[in-house]
N, C-alpha and C. Protein backbone atom coordinates (compact mmCIF):
# COMPACT_ATOMS: atom_id res chain seq x y z
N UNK A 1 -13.29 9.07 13.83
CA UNK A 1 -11.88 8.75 13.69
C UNK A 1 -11.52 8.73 12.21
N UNK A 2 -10.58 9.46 12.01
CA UNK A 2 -9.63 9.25 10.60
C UNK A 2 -8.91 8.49 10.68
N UNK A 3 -8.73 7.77 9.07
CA UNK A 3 -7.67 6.54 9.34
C UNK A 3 -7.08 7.25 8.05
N UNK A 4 -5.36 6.98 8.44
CA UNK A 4 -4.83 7.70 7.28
C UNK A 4 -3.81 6.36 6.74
N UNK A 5 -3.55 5.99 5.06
CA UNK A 5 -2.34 5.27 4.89
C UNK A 5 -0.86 5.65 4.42
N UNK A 6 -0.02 5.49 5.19
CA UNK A 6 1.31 5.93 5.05
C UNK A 6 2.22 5.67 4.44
N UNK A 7 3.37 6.45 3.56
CA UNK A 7 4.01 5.85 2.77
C UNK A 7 6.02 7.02 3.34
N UNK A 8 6.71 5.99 3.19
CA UNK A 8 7.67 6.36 3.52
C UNK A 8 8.25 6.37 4.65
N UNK A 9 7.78 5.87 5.89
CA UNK A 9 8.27 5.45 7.40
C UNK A 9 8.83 4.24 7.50
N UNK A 10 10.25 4.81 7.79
CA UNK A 10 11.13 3.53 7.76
C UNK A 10 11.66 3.07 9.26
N UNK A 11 11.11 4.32 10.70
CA UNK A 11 12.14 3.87 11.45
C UNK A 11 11.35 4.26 12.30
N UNK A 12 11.24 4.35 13.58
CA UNK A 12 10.49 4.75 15.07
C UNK A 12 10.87 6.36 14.92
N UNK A 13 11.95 7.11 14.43
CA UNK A 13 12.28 8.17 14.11
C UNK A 13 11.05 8.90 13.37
N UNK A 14 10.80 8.20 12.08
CA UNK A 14 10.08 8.85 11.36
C UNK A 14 8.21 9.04 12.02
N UNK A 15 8.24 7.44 12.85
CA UNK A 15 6.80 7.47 13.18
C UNK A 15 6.81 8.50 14.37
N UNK A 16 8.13 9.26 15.03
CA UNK A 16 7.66 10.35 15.86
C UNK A 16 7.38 11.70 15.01
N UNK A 17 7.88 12.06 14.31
CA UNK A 17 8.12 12.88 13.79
C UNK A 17 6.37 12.90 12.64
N UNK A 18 6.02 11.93 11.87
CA UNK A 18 4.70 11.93 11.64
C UNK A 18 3.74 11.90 12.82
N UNK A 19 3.82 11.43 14.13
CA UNK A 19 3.03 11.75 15.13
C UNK A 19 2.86 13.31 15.45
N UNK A 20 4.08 13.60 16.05
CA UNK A 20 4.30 15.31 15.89
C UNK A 20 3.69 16.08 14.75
N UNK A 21 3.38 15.83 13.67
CA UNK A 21 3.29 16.80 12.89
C UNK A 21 1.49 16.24 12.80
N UNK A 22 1.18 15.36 12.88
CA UNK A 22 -0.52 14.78 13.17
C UNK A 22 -1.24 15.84 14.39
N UNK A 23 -0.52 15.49 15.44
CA UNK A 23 -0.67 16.07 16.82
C UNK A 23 -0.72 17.70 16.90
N UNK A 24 -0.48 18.31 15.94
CA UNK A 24 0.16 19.65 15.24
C UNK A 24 -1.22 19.94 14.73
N UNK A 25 -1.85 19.34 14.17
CA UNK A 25 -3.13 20.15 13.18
C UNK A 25 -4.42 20.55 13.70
N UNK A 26 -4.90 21.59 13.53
CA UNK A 26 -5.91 22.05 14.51
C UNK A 26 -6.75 21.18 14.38
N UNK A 27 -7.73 20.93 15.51
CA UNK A 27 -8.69 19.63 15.67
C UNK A 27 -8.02 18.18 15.72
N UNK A 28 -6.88 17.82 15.72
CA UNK A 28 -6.61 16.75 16.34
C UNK A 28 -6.22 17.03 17.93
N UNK A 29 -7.09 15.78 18.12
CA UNK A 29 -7.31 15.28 20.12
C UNK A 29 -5.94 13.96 19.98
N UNK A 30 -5.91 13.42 19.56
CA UNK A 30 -4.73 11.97 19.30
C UNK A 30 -4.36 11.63 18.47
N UNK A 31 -3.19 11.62 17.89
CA UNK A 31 -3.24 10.65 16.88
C UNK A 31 -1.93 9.43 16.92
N UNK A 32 -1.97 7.64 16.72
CA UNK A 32 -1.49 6.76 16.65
C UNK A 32 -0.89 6.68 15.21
N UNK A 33 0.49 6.00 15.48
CA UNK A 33 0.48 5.87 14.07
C UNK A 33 1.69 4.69 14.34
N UNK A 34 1.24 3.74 13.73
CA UNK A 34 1.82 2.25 13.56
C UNK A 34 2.87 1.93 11.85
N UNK A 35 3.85 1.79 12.35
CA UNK A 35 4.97 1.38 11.45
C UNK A 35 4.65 0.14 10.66
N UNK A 36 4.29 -0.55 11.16
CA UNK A 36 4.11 -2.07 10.49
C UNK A 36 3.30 -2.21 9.57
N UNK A 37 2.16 -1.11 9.84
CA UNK A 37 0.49 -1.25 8.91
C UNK A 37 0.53 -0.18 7.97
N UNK A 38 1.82 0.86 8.70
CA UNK A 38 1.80 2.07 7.40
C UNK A 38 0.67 3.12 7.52
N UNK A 39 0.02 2.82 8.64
CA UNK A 39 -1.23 3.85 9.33
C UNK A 39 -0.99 4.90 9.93
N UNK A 40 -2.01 5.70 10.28
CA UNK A 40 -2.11 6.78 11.72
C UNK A 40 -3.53 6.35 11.56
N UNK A 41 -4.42 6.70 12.71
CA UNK A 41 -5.73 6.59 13.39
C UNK A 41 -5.34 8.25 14.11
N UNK A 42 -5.95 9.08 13.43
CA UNK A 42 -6.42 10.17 14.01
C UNK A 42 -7.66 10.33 15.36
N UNK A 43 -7.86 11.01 15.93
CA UNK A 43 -9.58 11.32 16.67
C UNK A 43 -9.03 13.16 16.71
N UNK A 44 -10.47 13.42 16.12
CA UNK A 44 -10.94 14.70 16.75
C UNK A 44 -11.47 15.05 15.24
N UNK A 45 -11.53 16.44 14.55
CA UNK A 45 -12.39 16.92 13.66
C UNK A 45 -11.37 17.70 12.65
N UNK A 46 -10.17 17.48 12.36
CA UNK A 46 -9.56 18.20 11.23
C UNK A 46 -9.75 17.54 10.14
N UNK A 47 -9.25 18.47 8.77
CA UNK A 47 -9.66 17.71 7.52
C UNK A 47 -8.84 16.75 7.41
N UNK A 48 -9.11 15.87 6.42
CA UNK A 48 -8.11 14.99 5.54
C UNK A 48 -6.94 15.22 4.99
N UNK A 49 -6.97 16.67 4.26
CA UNK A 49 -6.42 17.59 3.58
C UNK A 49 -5.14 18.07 4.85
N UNK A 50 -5.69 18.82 5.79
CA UNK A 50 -4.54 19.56 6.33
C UNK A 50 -3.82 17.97 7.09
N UNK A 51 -4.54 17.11 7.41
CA UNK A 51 -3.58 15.97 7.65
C UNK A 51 -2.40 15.78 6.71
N UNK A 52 -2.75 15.56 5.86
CA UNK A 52 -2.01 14.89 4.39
C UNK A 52 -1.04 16.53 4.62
N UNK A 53 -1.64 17.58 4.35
CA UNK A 53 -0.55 18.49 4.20
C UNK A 53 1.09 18.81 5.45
N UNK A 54 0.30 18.22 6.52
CA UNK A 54 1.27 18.02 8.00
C UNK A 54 2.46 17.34 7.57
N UNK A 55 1.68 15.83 7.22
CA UNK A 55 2.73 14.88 6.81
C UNK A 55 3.63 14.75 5.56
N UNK A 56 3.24 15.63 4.30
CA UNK A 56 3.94 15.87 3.34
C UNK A 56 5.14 16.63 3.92
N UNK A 57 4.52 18.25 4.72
CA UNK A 57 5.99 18.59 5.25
C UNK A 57 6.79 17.87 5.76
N UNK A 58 6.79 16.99 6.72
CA UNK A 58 7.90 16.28 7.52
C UNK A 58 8.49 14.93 5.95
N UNK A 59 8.39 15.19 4.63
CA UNK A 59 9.05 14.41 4.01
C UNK A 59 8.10 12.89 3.33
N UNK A 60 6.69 12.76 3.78
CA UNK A 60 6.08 11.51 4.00
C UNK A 60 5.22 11.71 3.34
N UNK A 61 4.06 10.72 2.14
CA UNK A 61 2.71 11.04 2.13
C UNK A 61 1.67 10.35 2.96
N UNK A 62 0.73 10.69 2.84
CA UNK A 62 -0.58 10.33 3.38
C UNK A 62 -1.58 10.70 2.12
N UNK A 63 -2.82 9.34 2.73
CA UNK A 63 -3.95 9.86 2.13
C UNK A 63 -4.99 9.36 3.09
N UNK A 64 -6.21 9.39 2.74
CA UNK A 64 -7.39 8.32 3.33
C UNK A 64 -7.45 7.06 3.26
N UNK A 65 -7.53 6.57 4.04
CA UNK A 65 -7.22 4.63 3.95
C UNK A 65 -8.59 4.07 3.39
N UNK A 66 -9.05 3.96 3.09
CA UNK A 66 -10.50 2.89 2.74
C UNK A 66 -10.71 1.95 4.01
């Protein structure tokens, strides 16, 4: 599982729209992504990289959470 931390989700709008574009990258099986914590929890085998690059398009960053 990837855990990614989020910056710029202000509304249930935005957390679909970063779901959609998570759900979008080859090798993701699921991905969650919680407003309150500023997260997604990925599962399956894509990079870090094309994550982060998904969510930059839709307006948002990401990186790797620690």
């Amino acid at each position: 599982m990837i855990r990614l931390a989020l910056d710029g989700m202000t509304c249930g709008h935005c957390v679909a729209h970063v779901k959609a574009a998570l759900e979008g990258v080859p090798g993701v099986v699921r991905a969650e992504v919680d407003l309150g914590t500023g997260t997604a929890q990925v599962e399956g085998r894509p990079s870090v990289e094309a994550l982060c690059a998904a969510v930059a398009e839709e307006g948002y960053t990401a990186r790797a959470a620690e």
